[in-house]
Protein backbone atom coordinates (compact mmCIF):
# COMPACT_ATOMS: atom_id res chain seq x y z
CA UNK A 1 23.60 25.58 30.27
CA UNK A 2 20.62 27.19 28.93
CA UNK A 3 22.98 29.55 26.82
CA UNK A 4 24.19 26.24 25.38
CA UNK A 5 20.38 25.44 24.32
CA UNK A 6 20.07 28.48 22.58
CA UNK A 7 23.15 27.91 20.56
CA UNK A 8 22.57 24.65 19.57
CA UNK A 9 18.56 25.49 18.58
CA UNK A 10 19.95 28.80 16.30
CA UNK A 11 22.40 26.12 14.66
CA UNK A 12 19.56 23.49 13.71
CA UNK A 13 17.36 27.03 12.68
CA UNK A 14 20.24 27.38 10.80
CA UNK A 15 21.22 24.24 9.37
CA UNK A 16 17.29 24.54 7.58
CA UNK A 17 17.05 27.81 5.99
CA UNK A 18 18.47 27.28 2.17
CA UNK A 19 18.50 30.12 -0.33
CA UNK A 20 15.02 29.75 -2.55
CA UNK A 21 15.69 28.63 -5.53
CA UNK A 22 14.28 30.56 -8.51
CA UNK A 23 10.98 30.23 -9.76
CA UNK A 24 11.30 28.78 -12.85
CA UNK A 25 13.69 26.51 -11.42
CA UNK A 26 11.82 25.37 -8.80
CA UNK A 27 8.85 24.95 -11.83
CA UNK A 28 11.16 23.01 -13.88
CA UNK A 29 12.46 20.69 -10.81
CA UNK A 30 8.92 20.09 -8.89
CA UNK A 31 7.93 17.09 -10.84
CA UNK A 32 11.16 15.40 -9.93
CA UNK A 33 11.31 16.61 -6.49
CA UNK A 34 7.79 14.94 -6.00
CA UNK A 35 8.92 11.76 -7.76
CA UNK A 36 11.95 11.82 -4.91
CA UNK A 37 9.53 12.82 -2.00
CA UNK A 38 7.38 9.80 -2.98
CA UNK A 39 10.17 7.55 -2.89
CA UNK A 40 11.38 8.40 0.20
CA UNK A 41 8.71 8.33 2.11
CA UNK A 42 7.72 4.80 0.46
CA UNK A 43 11.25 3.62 1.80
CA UNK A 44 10.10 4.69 5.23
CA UNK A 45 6.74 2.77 5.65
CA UNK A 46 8.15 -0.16 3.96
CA UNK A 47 10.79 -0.23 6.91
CA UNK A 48 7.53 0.48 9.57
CA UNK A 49 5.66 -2.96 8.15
CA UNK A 50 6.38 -5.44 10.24
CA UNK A 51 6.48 -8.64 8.14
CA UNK A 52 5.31 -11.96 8.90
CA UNK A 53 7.05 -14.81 9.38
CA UNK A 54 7.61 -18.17 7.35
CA UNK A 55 4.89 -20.04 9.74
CA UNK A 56 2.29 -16.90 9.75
CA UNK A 57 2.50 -16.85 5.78
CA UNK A 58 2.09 -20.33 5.07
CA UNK A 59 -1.34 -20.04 7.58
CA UNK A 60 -2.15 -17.03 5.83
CA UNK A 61 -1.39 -18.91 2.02
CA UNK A 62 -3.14 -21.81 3.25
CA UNK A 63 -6.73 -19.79 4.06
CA UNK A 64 -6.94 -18.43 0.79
CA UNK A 65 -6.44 -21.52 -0.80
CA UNK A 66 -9.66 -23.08 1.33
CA UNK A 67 -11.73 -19.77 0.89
CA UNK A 68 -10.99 -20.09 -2.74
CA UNK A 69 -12.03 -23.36 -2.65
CA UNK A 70 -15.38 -22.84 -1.12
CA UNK A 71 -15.81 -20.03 -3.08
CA UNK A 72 -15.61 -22.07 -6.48
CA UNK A 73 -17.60 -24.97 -4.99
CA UNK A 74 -20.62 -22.59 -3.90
CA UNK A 75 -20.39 -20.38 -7.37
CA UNK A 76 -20.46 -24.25 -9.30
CA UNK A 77 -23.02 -25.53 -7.21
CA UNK A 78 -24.92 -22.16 -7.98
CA UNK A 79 -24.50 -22.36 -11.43
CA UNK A 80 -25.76 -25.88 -11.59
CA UNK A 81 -28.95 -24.85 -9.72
CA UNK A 82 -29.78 -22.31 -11.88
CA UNK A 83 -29.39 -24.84 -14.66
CA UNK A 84 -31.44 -26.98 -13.76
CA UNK A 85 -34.20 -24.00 -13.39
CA UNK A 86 -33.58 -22.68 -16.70
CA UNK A 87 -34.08 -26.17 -18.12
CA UNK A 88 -37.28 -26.90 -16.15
CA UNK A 89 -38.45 -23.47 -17.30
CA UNK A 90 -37.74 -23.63 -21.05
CA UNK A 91 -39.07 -27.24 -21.18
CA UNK A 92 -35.37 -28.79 -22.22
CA UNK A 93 -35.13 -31.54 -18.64
């Protein structure tokens, strides 16, 4: 049994050493081996997120709309206030 372990560990040791490439090779190649590293692990967190339902998004649609919402009203109702100052200030109101 445990001569079995050994056999099948030296097989995966195996299975990972490659021949180096050469170095200008591996010079010319990095950029695009990068470009493919980046990619693949991107696939792998996208398939980690765990993405919300129809129900959860329309909640989640609908309190943006009503933040956005109170954010215009309290930017208007600050730029009417400040208005008015600026008037009473300059003598205009």
């Amino acid at each position: 049994m445990a001569n079995t372990k050994v056999k099948v560990k030296k097989a995966r040791k195996a299975k990972k050493t490659r021949k180096p490439m050469p170095k200008p090779i591996r010079v010319l190649t990095a950029p695009f081996r990068a470009i493919g590293r980046y990619l693949k692990n991107s696939w792998i967190e996208l398939r980690q997120v765990r993405w919300p339902n129809r129900k959860a998004t329309w909640k989640m649609v609908l309190a943006v709309f009503i933040y956005t919402a109170l954010l215009i009203t309290i930017i208007t109702l600050l730029d009417v206030f400040f208005t008015w100052i600026f008037n009473l200030i300059l003598g205009k109101g």
